[in-house]
C-alpha atoms as a PDB file:
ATOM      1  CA  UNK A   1     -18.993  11.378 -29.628  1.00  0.00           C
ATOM      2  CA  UNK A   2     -18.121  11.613 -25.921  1.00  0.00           C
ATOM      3  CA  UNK A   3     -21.102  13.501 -24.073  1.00  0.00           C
ATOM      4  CA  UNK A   4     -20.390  16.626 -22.045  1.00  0.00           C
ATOM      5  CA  UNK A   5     -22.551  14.495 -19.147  1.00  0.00           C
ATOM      6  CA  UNK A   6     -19.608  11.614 -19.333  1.00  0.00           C
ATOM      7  CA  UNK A   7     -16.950  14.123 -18.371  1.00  0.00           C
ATOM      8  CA  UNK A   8     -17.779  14.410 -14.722  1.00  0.00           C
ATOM      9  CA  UNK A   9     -18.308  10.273 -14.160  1.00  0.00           C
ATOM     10  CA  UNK A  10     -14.831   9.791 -15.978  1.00  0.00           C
ATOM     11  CA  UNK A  11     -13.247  11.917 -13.750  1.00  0.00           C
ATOM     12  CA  UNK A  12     -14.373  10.637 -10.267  1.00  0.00           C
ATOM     13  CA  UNK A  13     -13.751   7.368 -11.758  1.00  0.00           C
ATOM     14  CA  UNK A  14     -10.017   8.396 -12.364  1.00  0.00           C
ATOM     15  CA  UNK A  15     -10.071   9.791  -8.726  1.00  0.00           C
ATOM     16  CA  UNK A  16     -11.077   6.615  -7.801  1.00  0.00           C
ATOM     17  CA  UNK A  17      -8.859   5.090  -9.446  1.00  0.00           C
ATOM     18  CA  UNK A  18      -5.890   7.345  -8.042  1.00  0.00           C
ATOM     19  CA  UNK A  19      -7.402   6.954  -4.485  1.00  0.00           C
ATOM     20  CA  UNK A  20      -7.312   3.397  -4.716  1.00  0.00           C
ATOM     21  CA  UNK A  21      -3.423   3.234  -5.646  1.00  0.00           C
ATOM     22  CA  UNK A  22      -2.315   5.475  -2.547  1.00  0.00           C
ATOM     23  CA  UNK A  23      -4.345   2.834  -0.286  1.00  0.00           C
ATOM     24  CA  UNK A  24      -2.614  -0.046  -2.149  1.00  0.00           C
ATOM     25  CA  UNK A  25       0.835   1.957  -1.778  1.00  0.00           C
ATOM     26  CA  UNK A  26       0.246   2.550   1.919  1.00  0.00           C
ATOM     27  CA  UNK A  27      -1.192  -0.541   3.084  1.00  0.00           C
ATOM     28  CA  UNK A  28       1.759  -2.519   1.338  1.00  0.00           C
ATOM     29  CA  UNK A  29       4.552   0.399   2.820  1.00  0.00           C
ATOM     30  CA  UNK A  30       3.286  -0.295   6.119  1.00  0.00           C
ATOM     31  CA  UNK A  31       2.904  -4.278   6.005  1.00  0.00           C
ATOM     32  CA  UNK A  32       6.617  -3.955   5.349  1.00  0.00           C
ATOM     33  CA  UNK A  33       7.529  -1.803   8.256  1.00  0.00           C
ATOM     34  CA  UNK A  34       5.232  -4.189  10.642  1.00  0.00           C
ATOM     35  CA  UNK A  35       6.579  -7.220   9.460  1.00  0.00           C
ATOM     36  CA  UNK A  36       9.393  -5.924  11.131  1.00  0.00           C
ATOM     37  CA  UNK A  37       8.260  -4.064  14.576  1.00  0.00           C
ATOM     38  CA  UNK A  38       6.434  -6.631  15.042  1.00  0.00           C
ATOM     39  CA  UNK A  39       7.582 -10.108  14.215  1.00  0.00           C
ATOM     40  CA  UNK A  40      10.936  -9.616  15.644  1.00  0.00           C
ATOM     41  CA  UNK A  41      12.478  -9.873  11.985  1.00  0.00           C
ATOM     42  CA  UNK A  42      15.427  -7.785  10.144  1.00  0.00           C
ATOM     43  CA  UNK A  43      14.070  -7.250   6.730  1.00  0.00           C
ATOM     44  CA  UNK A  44      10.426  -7.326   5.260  1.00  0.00           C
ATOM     45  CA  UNK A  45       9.803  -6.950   1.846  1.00  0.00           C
ATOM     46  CA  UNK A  46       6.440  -6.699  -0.261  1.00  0.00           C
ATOM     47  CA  UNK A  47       6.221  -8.221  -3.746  1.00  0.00           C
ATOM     48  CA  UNK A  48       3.661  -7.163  -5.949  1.00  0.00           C
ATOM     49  CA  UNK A  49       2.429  -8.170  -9.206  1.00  0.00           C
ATOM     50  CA  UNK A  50       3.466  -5.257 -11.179  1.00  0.00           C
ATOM     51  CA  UNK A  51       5.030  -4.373 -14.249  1.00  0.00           C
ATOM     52  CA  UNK A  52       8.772  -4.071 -13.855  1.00  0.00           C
ATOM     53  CA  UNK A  53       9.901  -0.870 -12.372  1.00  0.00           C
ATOM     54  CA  UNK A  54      13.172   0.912 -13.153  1.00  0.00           C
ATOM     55  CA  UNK A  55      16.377  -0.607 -12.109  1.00  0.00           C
ATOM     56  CA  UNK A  56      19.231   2.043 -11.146  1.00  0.00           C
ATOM     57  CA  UNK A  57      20.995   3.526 -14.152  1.00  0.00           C
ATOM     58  CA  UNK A  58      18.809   2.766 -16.481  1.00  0.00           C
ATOM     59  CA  UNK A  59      17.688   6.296 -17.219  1.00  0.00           C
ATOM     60  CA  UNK A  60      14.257   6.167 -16.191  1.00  0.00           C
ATOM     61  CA  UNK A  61      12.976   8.310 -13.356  1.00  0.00           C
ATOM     62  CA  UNK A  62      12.212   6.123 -10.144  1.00  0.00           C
ATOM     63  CA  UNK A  63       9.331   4.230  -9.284  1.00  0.00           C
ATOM     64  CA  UNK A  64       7.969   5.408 -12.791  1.00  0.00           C
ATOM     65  CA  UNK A  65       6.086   2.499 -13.145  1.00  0.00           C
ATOM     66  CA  UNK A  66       5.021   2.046  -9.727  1.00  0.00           C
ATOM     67  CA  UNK A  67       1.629   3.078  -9.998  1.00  0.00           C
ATOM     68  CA  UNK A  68       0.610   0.233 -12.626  1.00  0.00           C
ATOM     69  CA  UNK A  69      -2.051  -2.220 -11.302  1.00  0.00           C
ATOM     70  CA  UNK A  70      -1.718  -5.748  -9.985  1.00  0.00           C
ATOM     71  CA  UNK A  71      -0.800  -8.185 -13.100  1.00  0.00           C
ATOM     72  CA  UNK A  72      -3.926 -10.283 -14.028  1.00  0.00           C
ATOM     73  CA  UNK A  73      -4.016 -13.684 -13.284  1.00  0.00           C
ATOM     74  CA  UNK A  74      -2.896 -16.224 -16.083  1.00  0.00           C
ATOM     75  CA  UNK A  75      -5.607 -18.692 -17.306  1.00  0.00           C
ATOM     76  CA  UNK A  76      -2.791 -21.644 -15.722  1.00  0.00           C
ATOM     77  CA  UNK A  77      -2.478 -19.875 -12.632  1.00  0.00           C
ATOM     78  CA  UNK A  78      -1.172 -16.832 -10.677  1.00  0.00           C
ATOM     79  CA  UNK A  79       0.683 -13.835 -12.602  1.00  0.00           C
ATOM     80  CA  UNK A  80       3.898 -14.435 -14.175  1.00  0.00           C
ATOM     81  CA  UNK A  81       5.892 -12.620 -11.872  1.00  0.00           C
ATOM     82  CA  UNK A  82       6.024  -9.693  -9.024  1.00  0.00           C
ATOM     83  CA  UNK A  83       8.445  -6.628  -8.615  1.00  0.00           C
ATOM     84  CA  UNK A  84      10.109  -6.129  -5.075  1.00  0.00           C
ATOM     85  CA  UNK A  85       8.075  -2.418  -4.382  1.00  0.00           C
ATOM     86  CA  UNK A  86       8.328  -1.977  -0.296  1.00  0.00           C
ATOM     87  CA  UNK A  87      10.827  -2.829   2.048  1.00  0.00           C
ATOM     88  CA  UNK A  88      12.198  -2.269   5.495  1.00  0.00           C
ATOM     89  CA  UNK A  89      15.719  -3.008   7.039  1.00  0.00           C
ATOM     90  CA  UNK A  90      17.393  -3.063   4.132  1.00  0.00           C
ATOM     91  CA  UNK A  91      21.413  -1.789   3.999  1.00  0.00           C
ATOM     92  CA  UNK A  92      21.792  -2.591   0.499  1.00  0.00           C
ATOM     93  CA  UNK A  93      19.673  -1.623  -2.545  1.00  0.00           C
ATOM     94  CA  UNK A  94      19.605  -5.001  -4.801  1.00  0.00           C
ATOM     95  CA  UNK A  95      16.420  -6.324  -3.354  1.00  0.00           C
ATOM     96  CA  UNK A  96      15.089  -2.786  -4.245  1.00  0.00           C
ATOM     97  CA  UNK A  97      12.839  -3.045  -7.411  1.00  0.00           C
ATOM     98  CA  UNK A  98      13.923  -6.439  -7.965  1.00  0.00           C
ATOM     99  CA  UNK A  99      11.912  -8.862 -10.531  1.00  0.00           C
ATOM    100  CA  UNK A 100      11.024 -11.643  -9.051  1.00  0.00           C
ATOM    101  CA  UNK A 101       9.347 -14.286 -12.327  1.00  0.00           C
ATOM    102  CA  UNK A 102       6.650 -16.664 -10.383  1.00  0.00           C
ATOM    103  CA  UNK A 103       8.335 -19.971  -9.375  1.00  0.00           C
ATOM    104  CA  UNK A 104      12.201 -18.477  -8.845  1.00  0.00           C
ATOM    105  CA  UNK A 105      12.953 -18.392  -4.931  1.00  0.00           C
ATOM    106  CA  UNK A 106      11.526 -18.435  -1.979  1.00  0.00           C
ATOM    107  CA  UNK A 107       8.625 -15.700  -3.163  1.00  0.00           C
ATOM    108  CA  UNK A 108       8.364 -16.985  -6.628  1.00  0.00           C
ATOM    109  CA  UNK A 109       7.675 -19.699  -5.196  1.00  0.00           C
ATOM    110  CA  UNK A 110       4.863 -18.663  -3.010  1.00  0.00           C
ATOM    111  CA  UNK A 111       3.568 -17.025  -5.403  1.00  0.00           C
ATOM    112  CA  UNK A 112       3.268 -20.116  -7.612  1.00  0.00           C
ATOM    113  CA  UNK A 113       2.193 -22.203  -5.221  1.00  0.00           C
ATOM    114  CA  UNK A 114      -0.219 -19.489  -3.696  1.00  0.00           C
ATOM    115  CA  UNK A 115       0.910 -20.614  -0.562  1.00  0.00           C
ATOM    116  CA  UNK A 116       3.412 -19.624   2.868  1.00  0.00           C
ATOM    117  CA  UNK A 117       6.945 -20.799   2.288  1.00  0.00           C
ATOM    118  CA  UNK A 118       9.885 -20.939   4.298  1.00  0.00           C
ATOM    119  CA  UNK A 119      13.676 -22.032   4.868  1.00  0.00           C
ATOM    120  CA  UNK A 120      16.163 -21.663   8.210  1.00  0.00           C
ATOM    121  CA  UNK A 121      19.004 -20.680   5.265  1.00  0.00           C
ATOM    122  CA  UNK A 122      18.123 -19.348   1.636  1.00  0.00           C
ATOM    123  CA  UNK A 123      21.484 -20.093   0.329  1.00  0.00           C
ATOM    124  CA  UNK A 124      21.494 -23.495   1.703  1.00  0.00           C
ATOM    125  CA  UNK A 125      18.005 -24.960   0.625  1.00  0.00           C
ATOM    126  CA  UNK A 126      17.882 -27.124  -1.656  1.00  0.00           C
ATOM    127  CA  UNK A 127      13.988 -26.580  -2.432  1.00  0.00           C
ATOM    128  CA  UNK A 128      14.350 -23.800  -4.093  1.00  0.00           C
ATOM    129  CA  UNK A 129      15.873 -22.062  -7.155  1.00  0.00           C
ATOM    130  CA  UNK A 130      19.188 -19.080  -6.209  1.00  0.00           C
ATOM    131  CA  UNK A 131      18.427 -16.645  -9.306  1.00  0.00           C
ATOM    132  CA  UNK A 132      18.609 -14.102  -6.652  1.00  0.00           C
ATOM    133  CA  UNK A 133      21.328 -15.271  -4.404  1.00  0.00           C
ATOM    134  CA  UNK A 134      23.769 -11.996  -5.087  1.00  0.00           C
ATOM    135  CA  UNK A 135      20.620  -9.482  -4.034  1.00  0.00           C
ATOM    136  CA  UNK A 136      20.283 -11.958  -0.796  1.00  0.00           C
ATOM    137  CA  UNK A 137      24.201 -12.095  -0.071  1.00  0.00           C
ATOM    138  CA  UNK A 138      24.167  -8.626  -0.176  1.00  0.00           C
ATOM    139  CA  UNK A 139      21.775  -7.801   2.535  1.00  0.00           C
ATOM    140  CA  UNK A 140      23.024 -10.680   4.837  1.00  0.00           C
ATOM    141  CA  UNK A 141      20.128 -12.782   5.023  1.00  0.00           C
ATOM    142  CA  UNK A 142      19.710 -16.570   5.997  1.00  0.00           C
ATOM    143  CA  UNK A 143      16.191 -17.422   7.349  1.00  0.00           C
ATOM    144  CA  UNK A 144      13.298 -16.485   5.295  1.00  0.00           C
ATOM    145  CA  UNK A 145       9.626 -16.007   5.010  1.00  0.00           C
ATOM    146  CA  UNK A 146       7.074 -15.980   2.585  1.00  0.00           C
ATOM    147  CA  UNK A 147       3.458 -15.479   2.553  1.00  0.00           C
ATOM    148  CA  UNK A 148       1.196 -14.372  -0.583  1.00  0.00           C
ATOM    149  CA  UNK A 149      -1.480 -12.138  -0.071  1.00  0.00           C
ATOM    150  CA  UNK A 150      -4.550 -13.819  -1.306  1.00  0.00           C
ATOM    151  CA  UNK A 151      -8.178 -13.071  -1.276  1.00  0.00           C
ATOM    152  CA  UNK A 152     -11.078 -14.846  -3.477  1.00  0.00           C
ATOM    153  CA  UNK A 153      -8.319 -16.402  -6.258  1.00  0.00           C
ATOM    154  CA  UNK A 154      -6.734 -13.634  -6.821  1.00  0.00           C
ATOM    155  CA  UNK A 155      -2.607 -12.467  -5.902  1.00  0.00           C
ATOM    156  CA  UNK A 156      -2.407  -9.168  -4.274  1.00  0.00           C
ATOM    157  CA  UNK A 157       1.297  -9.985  -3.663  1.00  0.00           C
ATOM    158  CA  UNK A 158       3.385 -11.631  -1.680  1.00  0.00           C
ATOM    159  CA  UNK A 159       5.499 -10.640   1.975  1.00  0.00           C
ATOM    160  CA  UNK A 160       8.556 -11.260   3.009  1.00  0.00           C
ATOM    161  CA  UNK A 161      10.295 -12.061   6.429  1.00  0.00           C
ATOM    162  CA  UNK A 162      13.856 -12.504   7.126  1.00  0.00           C
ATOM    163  CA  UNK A 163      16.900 -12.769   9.606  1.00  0.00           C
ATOM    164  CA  UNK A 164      20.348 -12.396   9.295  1.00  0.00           C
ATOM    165  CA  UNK A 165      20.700 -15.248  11.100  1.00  0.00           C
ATOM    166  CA  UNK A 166      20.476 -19.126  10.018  1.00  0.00           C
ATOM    167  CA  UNK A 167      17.716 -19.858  12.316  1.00  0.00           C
ATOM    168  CA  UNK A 168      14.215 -22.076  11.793  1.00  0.00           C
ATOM    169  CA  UNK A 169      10.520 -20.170  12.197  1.00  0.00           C
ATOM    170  CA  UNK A 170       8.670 -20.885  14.416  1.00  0.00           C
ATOM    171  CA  UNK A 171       4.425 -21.211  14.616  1.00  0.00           C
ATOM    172  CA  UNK A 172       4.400 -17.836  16.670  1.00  0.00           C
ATOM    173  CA  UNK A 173       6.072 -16.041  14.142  1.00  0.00           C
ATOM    174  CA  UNK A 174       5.311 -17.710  11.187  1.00  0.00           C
ATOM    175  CA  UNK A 175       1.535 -16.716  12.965  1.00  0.00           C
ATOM    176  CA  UNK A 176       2.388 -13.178  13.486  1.00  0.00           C
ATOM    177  CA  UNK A 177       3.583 -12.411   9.590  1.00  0.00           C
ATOM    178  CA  UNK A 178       0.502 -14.171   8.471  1.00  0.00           C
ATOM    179  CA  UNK A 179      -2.256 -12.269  10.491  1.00  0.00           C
ATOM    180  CA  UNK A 180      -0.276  -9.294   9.212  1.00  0.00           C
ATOM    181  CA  UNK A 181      -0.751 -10.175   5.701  1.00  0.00           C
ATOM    182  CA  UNK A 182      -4.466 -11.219   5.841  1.00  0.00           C
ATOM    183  CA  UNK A 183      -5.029  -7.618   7.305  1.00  0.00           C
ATOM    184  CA  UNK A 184      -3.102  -6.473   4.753  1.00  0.00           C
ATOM    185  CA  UNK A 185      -4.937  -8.475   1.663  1.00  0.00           C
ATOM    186  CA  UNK A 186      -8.709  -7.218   3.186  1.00  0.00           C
ATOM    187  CA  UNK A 187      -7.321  -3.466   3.255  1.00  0.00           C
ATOM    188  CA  UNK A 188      -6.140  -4.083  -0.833  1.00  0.00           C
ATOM    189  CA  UNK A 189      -9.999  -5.978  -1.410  1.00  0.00           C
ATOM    190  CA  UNK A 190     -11.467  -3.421   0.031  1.00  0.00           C
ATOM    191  CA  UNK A 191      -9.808  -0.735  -2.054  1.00  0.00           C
ATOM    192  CA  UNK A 192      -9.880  -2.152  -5.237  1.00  0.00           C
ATOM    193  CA  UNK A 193     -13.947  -2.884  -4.732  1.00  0.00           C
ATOM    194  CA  UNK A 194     -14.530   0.584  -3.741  1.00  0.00           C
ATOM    195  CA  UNK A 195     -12.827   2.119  -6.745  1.00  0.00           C
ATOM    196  CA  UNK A 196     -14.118  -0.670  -9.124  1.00  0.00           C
ATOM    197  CA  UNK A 197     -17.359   0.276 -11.243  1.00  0.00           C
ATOM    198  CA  UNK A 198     -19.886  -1.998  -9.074  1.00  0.00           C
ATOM    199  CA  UNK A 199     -17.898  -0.564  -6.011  1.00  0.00           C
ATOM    200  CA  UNK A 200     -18.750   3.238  -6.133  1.00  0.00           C
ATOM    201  CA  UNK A 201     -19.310   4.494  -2.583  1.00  0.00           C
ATOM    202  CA  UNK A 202     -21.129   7.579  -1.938  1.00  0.00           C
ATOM    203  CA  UNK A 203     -24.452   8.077  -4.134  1.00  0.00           C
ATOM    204  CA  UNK A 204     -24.226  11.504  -5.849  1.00  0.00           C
ATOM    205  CA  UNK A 205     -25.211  14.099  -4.125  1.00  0.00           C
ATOM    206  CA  UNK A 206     -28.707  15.077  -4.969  1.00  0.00           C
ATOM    207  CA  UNK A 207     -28.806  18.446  -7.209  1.00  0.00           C
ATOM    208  CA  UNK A 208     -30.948  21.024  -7.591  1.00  0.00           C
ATOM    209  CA  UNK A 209     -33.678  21.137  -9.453  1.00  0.00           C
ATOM    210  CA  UNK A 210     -33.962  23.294 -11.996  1.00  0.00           C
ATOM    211  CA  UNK A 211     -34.852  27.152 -10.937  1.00  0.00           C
ATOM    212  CA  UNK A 212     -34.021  26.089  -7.748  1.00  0.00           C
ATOM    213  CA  UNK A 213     -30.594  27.110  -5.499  1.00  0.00           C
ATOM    214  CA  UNK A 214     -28.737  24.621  -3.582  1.00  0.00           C
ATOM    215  CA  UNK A 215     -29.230  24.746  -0.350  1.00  0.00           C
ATOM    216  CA  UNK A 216     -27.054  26.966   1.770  1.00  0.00           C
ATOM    217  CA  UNK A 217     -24.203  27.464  -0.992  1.00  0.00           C
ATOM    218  CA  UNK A 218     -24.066  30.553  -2.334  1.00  0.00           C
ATOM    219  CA  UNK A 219     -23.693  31.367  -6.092  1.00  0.00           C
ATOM    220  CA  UNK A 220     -19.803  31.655  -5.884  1.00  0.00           C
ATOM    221  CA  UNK A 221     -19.563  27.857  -5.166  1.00  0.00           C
ATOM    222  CA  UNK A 222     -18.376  28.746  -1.420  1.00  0.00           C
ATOM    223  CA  UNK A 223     -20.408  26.653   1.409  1.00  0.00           C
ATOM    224  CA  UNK A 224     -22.511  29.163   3.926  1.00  0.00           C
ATOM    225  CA  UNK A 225     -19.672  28.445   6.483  1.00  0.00           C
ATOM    226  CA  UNK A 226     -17.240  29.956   4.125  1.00  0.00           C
ATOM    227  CA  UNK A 227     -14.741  27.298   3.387  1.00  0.00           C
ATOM    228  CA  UNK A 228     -13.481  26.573  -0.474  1.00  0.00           C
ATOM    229  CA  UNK A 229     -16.194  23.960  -1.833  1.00  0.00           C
ATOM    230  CA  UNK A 230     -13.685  20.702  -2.234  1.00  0.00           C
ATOM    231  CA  UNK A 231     -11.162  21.713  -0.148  1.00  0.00           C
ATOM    232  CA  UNK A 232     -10.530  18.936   2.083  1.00  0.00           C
ATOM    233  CA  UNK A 233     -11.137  20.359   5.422  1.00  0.00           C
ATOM    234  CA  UNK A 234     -10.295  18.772   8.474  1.00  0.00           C
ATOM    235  CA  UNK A 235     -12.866  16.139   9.229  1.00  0.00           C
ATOM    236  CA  UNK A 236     -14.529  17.127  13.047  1.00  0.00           C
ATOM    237  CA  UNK A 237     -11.725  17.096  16.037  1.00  0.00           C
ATOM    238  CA  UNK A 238      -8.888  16.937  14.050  1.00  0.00           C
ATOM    239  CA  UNK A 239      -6.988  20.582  13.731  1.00  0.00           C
ATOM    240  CA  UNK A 240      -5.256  21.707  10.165  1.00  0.00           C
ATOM    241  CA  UNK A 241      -2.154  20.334  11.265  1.00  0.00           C
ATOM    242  CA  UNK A 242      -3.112  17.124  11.726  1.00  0.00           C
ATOM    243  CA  UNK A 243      -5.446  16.421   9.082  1.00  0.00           C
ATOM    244  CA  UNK A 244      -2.055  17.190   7.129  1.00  0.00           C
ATOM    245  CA  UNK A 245       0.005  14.406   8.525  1.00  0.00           C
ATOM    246  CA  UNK A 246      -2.807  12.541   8.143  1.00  0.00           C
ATOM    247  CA  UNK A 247      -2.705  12.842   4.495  1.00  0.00           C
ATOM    248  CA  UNK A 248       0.809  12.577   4.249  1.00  0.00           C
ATOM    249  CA  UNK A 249       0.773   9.012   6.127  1.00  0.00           C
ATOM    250  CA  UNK A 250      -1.847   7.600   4.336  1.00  0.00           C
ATOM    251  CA  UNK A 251      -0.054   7.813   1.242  1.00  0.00           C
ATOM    252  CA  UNK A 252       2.855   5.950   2.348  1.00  0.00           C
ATOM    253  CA  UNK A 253       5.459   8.614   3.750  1.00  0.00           C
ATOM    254  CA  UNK A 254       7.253   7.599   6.580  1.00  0.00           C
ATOM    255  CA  UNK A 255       7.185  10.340   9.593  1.00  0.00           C
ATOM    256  CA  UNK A 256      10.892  11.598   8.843  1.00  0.00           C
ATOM    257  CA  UNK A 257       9.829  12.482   5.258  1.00  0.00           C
ATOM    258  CA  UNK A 258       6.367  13.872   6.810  1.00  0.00           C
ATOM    259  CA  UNK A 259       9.105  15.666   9.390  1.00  0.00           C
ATOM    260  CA  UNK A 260      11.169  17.286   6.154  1.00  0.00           C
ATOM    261  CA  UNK A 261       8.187  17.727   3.532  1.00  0.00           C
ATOM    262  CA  UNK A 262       6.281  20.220   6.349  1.00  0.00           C
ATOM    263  CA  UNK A 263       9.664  21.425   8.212  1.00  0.00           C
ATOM    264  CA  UNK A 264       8.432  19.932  11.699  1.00  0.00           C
ATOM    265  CA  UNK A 265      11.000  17.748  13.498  1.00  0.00           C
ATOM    266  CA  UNK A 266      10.236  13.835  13.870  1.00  0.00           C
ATOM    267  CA  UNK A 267       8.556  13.852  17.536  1.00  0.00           C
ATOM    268  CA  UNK A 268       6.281  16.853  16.446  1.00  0.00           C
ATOM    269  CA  UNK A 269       4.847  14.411  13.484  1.00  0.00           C
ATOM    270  CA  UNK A 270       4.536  11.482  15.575  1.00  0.00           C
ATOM    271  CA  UNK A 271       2.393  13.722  18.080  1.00  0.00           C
ATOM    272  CA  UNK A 272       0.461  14.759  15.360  1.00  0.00           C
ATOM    273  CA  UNK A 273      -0.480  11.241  14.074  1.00  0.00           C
ATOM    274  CA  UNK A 274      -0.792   9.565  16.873  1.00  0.00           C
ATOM    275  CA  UNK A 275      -3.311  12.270  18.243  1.00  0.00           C
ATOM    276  CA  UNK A 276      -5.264  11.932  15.044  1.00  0.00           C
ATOM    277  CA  UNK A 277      -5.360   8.353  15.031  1.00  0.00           C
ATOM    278  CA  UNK A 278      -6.625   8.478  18.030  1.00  0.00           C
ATOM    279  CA  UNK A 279      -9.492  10.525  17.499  1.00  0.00           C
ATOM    280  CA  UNK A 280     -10.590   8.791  14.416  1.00  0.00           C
ATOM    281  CA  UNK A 281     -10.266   5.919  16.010  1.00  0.00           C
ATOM    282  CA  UNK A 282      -7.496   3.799  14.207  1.00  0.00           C
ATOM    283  CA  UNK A 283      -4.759   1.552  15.401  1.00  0.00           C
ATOM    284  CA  UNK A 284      -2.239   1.571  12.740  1.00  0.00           C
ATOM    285  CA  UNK A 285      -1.199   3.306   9.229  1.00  0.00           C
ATOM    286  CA  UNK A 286      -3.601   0.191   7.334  1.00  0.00           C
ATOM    287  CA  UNK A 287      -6.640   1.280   9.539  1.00  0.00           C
ATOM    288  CA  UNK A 288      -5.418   4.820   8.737  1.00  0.00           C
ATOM    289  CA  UNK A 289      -5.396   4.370   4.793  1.00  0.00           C
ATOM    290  CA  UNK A 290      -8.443   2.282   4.703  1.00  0.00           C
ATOM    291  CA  UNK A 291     -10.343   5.650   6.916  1.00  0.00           C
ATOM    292  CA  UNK A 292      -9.081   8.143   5.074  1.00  0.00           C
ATOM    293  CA  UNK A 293      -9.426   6.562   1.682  1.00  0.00           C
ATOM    294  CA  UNK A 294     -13.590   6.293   3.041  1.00  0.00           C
ATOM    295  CA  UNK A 295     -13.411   9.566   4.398  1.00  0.00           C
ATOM    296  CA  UNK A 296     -12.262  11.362   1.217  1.00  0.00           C
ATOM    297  CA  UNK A 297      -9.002  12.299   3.041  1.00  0.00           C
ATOM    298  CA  UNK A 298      -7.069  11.410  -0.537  1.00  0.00           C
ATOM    299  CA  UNK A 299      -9.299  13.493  -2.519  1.00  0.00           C
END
């Protein structure tokens, strides 16, 4: 029989849990949309060992099985396969949700190998297997990229860059896409230790004893400063407004569908989050998930 005392523990562990899954969703959103400021690419694309999603027409509601966790490891090896769940620069939709089964391509094939892989022109090589050539003619694309996210044996996922241009990668770049995915793979560590069961983070706040108030909340469950106990206020320095966006970013949204969920136009959001940023002191939308994951910001 389940003890009244297990409820509470069961449910912070499903918070946790929930937490933990917008970081992973973030991080991976916005190591797509770098891999693309920032390496001077056209398309990025994150794989992750996943469950397959959806694929369109199929009757099931999008991204439906989006939320599963990563695929455990085989006892031969890496997982069996990953599911195409982020992307940037894309004109068509076939690499969208696409099931990628470990060894197939240019990502299957990193993520067999557990190692970077490239070519100057995917539908020229002759290294690798073209299950997915009509999802790559589609979108254009020649040179390609491919770098699992690893950390301590385990397969986070894997990134892709690519050009639609038949052209060969060079150290710098091949560089740049990897420092973006190590970042990447210690923001998805760090999340799933923190939500794991030997990776709780704040002790429990002490209670009362018994006849005894706590301290400065009064008997309503309202803090003496009068805000709703478990709100989410604002951390210090940041107003409403932007402890909004904030929460909006970190769980993936891009700053159009910030723009359109809170009817503010693009350059007001930017303003917003970059002035937060700034005052919690974070460089970009990983740094941003992994602080307000800590901070309780996606409570």
């Amino acid at each position: 029989m389940t003890r009244a005392a297990d409820t509470p523990a069961r449910a912070a562990d499903g918070l946790d849990a929930r937490a933990a899954e917008l970081v992973r969703s973030a991080v991976l959103a916005d190591l797509a949309r770098r891999v693309v400021a920032d390496c001077g690419v056209d398309v990025g694309l994150v794989g992750v060992p996943d469950r397959p999603g959806p694929r369109p027409g199929d009757g099931t509601a999008p991204g439906a099985a989006a939320a599963a966790p990563p695929a455990a490891p085989e006892p031969g090896g890496g997982p069996a396969g990953m599911v195409l769940r982020h992307w940037s620069g894309t004109r068509a939709g076939l690499l969208h949700d696409l099931v990628v089964p470990s060894g197939t391509g240019l990502g299957g094939r990193a993520l067999a190998e557990r190692a970077p892989t490239w070519v100057p022109d995917y539908r020229a090589a002759t290294t690798i297997s073209h299950e997915h050539d009509a999802a790559v003619d589609a979108e254009d694309l020649y040179a390609m990229l491919t770098v699992p996210l690893l950390h301590d044996g385990a397969v986070h996922g894997v990134v892709y860059a690519a050009l639609r241009a038949v052209v060969p990668f060079g150290d710098v770049r091949i560089g740049a896409v990897a420092d973006l995915a190590a970042t990447a793979t210690r923001a998805l560590a760090g999340a799933a230790a923190w939500a794991g069961p030997s990776g709780r983070h704040p002790a429990p706040r002490p209670r009362p004893r018994s006849g005894g108030a706590a301290p400065h909340r009064p008997a309503d469950g309202r803090p003496a400063d009068g805000h709703p106990a478990g709100a989410g206020r604002p951390p210090a320095g940041l107003t409403p407004r932007e402890h909004e966006v904030l929460r909006w970013a970190a769980t993936g949204r891009t700053n159009p569908e910030i723009a359109a969920e809170l009817g503010l136009t693009c350059n007001t959001v930017t303003g917003y989050l970059k002035s937060a940023m700034h005052k919690l002191g974070v460089r970009n939308r990983v740094e941003l998930a992994l602080t307000a994951r800590e901070s309780g910001l996606l409570g």
